[in-house]
PDB file of N, CA and C in Angstrom:
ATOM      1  N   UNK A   1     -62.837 -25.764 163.706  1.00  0.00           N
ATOM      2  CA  UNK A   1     -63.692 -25.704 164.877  1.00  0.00           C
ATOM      3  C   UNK A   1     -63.411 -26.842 165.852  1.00  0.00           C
ATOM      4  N   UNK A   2     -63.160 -28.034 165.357  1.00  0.00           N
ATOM      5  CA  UNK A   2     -62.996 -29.191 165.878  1.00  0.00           C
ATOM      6  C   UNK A   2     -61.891 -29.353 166.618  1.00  0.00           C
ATOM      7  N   UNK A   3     -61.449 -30.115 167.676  1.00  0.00           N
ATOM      8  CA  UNK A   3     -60.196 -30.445 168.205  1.00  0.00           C
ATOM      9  C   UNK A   3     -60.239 -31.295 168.859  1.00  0.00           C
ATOM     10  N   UNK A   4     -59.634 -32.233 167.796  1.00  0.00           N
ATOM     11  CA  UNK A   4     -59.552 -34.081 167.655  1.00  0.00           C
ATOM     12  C   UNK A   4     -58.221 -34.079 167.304  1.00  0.00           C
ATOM     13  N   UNK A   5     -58.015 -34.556 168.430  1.00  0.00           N
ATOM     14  CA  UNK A   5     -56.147 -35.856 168.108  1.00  0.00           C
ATOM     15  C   UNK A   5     -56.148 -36.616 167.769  1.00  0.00           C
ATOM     16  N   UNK A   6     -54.693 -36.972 167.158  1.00  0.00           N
ATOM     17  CA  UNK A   6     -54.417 -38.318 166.852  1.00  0.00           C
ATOM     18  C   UNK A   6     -55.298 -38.844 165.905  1.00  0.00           C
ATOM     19  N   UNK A   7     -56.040 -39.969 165.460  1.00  0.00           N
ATOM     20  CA  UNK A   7     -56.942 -40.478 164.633  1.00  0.00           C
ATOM     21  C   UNK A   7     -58.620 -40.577 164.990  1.00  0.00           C
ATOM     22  N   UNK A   8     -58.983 -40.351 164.124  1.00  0.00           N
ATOM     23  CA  UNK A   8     -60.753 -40.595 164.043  1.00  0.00           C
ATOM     24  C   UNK A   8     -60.815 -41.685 163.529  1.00  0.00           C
ATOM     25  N   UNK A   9     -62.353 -42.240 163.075  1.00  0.00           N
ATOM     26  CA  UNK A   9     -62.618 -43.821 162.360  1.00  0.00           C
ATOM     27  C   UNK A   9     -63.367 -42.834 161.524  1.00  0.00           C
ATOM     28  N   UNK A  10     -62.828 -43.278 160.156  1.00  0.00           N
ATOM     29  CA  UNK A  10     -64.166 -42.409 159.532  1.00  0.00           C
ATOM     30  C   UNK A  10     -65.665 -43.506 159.116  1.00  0.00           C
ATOM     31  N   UNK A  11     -66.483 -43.029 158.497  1.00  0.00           N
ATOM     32  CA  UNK A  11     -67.934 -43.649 158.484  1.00  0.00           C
ATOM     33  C   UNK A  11     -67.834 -45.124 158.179  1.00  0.00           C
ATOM     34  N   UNK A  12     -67.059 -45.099 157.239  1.00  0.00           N
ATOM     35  CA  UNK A  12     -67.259 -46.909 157.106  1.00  0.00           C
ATOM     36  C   UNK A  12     -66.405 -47.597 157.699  1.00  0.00           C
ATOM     37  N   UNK A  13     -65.649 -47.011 159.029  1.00  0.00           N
ATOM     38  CA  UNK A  13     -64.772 -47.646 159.936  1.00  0.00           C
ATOM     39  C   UNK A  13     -63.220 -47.913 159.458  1.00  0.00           C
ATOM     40  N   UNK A  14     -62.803 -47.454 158.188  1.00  0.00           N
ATOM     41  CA  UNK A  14     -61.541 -47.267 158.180  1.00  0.00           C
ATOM     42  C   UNK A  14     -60.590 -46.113 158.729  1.00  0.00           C
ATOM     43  N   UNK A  15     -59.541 -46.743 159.736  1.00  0.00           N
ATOM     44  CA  UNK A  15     -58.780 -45.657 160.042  1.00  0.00           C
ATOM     45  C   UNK A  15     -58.217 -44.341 158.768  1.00  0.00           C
ATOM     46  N   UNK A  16     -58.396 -43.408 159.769  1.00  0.00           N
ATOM     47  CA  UNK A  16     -58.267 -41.827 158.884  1.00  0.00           C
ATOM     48  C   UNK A  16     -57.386 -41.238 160.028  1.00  0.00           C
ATOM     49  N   UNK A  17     -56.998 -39.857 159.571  1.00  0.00           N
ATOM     50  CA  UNK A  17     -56.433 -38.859 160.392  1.00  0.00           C
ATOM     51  C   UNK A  17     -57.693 -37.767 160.505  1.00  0.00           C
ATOM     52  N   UNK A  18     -57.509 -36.884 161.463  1.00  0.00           N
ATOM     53  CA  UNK A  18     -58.508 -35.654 161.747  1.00  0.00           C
ATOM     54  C   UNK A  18     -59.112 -35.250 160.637  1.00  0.00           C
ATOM     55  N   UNK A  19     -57.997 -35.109 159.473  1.00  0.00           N
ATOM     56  CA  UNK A  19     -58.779 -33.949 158.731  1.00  0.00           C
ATOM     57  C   UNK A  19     -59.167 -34.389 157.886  1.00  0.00           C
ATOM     58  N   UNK A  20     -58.716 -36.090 157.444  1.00  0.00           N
ATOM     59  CA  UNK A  20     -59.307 -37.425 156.423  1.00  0.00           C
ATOM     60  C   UNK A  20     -60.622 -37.219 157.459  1.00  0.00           C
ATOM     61  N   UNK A  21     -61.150 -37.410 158.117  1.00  0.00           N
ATOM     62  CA  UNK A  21     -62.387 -37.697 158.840  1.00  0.00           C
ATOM     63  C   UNK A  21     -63.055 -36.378 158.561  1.00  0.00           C
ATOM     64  N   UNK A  22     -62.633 -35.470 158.827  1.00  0.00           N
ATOM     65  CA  UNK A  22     -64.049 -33.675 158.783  1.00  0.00           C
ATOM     66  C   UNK A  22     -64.504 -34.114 157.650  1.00  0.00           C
ATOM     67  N   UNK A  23     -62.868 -33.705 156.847  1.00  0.00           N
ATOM     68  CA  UNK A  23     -63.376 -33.765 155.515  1.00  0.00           C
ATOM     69  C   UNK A  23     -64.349 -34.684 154.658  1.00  0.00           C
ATOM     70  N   UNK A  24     -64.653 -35.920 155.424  1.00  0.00           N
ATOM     71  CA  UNK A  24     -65.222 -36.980 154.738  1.00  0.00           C
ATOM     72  C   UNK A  24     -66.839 -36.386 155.170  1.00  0.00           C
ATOM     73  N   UNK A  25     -66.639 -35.708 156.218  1.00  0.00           N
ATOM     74  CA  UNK A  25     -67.845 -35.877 157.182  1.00  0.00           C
ATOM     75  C   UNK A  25     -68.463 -34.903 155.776  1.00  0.00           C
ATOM     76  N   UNK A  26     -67.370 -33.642 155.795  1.00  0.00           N
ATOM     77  CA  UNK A  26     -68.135 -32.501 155.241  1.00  0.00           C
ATOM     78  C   UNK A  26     -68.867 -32.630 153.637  1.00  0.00           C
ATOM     79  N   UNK A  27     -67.764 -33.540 153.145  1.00  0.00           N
ATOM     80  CA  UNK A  27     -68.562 -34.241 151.820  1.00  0.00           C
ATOM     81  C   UNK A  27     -69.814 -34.614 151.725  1.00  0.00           C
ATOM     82  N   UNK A  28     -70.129 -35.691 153.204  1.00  0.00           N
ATOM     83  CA  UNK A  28     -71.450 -36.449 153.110  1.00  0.00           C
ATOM     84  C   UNK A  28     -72.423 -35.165 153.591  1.00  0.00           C
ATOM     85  N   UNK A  29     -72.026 -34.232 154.089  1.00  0.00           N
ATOM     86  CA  UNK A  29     -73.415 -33.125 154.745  1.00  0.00           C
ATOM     87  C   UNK A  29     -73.736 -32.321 152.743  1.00  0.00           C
ATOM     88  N   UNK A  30     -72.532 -32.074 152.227  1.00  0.00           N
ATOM     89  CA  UNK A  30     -72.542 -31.878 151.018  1.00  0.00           C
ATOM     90  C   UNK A  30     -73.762 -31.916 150.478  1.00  0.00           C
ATOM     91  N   UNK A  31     -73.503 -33.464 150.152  1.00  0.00           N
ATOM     92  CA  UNK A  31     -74.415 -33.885 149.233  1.00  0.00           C
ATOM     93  C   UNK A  31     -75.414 -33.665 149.779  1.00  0.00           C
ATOM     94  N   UNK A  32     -75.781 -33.828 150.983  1.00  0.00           N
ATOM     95  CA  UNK A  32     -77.232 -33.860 151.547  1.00  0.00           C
ATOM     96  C   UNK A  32     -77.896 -32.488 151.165  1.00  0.00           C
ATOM     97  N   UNK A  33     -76.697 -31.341 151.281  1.00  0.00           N
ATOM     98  CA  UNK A  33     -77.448 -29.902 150.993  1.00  0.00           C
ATOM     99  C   UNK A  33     -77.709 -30.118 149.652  1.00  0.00           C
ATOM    100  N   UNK A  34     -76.909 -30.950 148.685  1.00  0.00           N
ATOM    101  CA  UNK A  34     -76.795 -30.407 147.416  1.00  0.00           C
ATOM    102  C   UNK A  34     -78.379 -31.499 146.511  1.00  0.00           C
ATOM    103  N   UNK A  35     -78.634 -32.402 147.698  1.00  0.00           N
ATOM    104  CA  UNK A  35     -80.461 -32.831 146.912  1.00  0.00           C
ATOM    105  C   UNK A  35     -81.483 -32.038 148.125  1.00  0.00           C
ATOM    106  N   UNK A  36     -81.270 -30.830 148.802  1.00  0.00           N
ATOM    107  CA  UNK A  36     -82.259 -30.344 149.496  1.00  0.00           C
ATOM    108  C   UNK A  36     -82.493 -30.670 150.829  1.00  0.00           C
ATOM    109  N   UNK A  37     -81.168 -31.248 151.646  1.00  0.00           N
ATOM    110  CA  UNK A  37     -82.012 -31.646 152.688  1.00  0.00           C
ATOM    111  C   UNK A  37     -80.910 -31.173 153.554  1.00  0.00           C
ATOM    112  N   UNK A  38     -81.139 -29.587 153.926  1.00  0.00           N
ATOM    113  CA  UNK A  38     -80.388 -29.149 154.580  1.00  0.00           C
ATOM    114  C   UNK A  38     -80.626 -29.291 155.935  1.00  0.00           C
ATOM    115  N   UNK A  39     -81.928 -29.924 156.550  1.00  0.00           N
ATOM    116  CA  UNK A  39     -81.633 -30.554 158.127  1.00  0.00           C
ATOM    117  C   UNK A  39     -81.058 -31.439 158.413  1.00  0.00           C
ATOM    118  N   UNK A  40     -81.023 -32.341 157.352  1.00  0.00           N
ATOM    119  CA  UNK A  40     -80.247 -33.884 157.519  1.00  0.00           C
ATOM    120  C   UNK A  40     -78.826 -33.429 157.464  1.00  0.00           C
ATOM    121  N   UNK A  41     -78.479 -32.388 156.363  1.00  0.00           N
ATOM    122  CA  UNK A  41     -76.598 -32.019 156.581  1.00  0.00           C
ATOM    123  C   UNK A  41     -76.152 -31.829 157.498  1.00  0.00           C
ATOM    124  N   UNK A  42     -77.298 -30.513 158.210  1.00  0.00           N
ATOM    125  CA  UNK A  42     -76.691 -30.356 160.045  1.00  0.00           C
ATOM    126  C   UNK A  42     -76.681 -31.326 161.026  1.00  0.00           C
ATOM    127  N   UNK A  43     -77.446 -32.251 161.070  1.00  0.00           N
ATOM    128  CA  UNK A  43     -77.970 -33.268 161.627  1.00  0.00           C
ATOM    129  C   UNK A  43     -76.598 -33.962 161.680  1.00  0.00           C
ATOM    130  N   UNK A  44     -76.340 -34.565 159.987  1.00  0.00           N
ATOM    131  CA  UNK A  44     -75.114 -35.550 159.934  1.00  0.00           C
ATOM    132  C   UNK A  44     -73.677 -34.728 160.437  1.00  0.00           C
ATOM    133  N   UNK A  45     -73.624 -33.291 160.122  1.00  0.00           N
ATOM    134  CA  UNK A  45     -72.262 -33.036 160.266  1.00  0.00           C
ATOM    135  C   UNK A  45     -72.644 -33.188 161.924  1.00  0.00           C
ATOM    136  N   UNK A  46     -73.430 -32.545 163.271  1.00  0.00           N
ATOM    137  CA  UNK A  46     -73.177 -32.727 164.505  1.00  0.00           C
ATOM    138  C   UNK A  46     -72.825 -34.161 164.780  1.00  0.00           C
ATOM    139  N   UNK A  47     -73.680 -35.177 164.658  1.00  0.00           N
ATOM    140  CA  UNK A  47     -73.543 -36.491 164.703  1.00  0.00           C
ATOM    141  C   UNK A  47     -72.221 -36.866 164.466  1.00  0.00           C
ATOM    142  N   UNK A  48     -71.506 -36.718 163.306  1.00  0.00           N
ATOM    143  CA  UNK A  48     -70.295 -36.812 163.339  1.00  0.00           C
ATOM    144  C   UNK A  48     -69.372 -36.378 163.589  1.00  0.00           C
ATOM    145  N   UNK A  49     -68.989 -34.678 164.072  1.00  0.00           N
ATOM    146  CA  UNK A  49     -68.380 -33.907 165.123  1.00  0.00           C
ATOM    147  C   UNK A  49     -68.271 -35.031 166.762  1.00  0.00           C
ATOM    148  N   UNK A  50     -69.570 -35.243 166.787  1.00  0.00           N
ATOM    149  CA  UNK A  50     -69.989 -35.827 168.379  1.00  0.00           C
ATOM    150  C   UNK A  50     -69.209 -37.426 168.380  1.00  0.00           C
ATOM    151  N   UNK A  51     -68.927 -38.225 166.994  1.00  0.00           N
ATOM    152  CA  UNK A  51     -69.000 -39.793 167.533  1.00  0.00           C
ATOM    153  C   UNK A  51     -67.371 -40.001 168.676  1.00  0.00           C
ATOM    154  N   UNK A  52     -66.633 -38.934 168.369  1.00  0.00           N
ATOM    155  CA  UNK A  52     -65.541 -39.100 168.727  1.00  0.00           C
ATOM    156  C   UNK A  52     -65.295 -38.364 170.189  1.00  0.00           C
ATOM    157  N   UNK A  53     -63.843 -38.631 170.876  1.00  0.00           N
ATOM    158  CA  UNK A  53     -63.538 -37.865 171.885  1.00  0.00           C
ATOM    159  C   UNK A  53     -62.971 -37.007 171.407  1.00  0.00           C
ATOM    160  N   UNK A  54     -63.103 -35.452 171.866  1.00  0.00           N
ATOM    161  CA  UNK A  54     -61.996 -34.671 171.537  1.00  0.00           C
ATOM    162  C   UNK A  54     -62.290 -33.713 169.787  1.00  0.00           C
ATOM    163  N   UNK A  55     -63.453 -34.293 169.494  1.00  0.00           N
ATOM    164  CA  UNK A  55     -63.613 -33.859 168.373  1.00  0.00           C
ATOM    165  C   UNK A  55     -65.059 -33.140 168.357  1.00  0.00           C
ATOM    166  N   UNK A  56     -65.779 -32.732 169.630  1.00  0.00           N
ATOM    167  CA  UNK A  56     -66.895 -31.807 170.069  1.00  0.00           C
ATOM    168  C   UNK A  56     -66.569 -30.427 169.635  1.00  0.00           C
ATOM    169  N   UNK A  57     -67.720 -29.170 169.380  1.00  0.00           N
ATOM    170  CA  UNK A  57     -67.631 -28.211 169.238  1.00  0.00           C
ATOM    171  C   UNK A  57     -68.672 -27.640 170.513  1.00  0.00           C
ATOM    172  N   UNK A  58     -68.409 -26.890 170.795  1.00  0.00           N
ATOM    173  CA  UNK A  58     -69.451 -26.190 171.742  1.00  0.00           C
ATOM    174  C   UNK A  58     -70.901 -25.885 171.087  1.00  0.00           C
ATOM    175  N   UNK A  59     -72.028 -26.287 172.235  1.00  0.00           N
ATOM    176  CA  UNK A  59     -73.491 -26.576 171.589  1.00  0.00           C
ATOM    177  C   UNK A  59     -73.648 -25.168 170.855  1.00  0.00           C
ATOM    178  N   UNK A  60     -72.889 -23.662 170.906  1.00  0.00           N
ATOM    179  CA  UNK A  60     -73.237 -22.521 170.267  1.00  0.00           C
ATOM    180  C   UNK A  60     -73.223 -22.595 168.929  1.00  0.00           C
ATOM    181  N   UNK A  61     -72.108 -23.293 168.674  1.00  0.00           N
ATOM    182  CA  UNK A  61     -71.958 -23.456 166.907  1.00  0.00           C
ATOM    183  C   UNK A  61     -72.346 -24.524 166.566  1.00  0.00           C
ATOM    184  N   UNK A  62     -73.215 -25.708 167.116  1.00  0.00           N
ATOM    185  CA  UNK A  62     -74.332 -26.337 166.377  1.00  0.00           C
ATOM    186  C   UNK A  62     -75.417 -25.510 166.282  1.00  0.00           C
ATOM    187  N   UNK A  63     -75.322 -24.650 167.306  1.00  0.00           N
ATOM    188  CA  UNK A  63     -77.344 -23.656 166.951  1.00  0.00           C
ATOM    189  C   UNK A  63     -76.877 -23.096 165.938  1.00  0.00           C
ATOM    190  N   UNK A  64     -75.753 -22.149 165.779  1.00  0.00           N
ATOM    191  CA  UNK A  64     -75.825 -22.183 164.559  1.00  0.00           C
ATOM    192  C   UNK A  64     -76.556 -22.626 162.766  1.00  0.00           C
ATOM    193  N   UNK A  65     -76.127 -23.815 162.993  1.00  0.00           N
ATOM    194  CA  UNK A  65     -76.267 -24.606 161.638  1.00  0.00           C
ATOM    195  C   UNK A  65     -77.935 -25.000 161.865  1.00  0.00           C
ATOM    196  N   UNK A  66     -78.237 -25.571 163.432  1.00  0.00           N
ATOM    197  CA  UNK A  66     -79.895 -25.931 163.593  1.00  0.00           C
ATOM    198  C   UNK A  66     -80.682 -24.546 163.143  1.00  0.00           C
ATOM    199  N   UNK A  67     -80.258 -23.393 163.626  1.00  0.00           N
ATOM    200  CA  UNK A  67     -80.846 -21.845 163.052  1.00  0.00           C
ATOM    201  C   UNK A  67     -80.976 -21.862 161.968  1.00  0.00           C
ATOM    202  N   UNK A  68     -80.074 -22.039 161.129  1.00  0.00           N
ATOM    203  CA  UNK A  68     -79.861 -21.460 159.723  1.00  0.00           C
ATOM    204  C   UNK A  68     -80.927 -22.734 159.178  1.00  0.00           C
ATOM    205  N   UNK A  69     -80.455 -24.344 159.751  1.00  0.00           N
ATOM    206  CA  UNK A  69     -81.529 -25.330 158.771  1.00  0.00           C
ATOM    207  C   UNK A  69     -82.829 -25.068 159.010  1.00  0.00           C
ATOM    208  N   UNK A  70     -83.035 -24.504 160.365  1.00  0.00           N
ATOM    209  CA  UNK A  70     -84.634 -23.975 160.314  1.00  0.00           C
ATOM    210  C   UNK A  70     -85.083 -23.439 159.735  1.00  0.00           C
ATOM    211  N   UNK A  71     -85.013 -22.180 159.224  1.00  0.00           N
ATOM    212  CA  UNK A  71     -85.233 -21.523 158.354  1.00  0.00           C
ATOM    213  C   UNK A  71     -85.011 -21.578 157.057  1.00  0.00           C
ATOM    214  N   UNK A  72     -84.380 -22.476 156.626  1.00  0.00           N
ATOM    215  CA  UNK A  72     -83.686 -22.749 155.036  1.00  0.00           C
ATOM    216  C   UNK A  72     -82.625 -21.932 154.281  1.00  0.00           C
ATOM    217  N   UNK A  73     -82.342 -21.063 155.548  1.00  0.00           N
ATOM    218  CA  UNK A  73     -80.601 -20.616 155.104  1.00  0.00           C
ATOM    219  C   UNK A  73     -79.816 -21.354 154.494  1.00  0.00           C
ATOM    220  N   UNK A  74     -79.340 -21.799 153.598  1.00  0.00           N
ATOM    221  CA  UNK A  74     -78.680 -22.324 152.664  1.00  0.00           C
ATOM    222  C   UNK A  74     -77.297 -22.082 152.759  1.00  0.00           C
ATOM    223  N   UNK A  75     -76.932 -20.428 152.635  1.00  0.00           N
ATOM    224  CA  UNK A  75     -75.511 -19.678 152.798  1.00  0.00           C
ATOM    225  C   UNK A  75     -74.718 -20.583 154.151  1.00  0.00           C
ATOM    226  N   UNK A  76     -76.008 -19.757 155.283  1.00  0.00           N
ATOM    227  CA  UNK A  76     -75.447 -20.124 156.739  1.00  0.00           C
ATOM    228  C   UNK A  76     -74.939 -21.590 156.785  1.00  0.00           C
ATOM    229  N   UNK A  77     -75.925 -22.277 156.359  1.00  0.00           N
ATOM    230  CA  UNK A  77     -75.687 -23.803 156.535  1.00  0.00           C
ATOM    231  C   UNK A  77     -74.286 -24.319 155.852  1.00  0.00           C
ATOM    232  N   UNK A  78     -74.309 -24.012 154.658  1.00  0.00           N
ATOM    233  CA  UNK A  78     -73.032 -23.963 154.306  1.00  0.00           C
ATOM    234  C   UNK A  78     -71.650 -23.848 154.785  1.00  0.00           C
ATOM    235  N   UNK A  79     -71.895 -22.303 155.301  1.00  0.00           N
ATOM    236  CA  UNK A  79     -70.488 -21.965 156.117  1.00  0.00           C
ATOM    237  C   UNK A  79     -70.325 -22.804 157.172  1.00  0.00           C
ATOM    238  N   UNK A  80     -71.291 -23.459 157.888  1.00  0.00           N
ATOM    239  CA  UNK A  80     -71.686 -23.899 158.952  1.00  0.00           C
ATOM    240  C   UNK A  80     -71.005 -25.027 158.888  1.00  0.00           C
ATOM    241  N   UNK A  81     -70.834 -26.027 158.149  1.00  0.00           N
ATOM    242  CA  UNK A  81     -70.089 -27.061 157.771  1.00  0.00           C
ATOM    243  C   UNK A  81     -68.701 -26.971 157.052  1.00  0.00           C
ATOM    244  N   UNK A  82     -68.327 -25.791 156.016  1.00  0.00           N
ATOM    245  CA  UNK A  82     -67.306 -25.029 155.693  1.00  0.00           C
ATOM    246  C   UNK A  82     -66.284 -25.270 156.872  1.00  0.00           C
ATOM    247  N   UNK A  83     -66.953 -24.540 157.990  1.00  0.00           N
ATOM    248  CA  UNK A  83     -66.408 -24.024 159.207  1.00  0.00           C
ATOM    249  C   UNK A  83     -65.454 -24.721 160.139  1.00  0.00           C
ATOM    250  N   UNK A  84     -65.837 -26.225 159.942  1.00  0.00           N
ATOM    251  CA  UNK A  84     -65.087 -27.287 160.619  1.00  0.00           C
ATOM    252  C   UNK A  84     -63.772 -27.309 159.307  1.00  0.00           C
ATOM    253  N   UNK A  85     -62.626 -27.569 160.466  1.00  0.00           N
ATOM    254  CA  UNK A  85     -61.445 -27.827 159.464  1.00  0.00           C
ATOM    255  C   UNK A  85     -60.572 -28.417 160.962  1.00  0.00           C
TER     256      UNK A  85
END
C-alpha cells in the first residue's frame, strides 16, 4: 500500500529499509491486536505509515482499518495491516 523510498527510521530510530520499517510497524500493531486492542493497532499502524515522507496511504484505506476497529472486526483489521507491504 505504502510508497516509501530509499530508507525509513524505524521506532527506536535505527536506520532500516522500507520493508525493515512496515514490517516492524506491522509486528507492533500485531501484538496490540493479539492482547485486544484493536484501536490502538490501527491507530499505531496509521501513525506509522504517516511519520515519514513518501510512505502515506490515501485517508480511504485508513477508514478502512478505523471501520473495521469500530466495530471490532478483527478479520478486517487484520487484513488492514496485512495490507501494507
Amino acid at each position: 500500500m505504502a510508497a516509501c523510498n530509499a530508507h525509513c527510521r524505524v521506532l527506536d530510530g535505527i536506520d532500516a529499509t522500507r520493508e525493515q520499517y512496515v514490517e516492524r510497524s506491522k509486528e507492533h500493531a500485531r501484538s496490540l491486536i493479539n492482547v485486544g486492542r484493536i484501536r490502538e493497532a490501527v491507530a499505531s499502524m496509521m501513525m506509522d505509515m504517516r511519520k515519514y515522507p513518501n510512505c502515506e496511504v490515501p485517508h480511504e484505506i485508513h477508514a478502512i482499518g478505523i471501520g473495521a476497529a469500530a466495530v471490532g472486526d478483527v478479520v478486517v483489521v487484520r487484513a488492514y495491516i496485512e495490507g501494507f507491504n
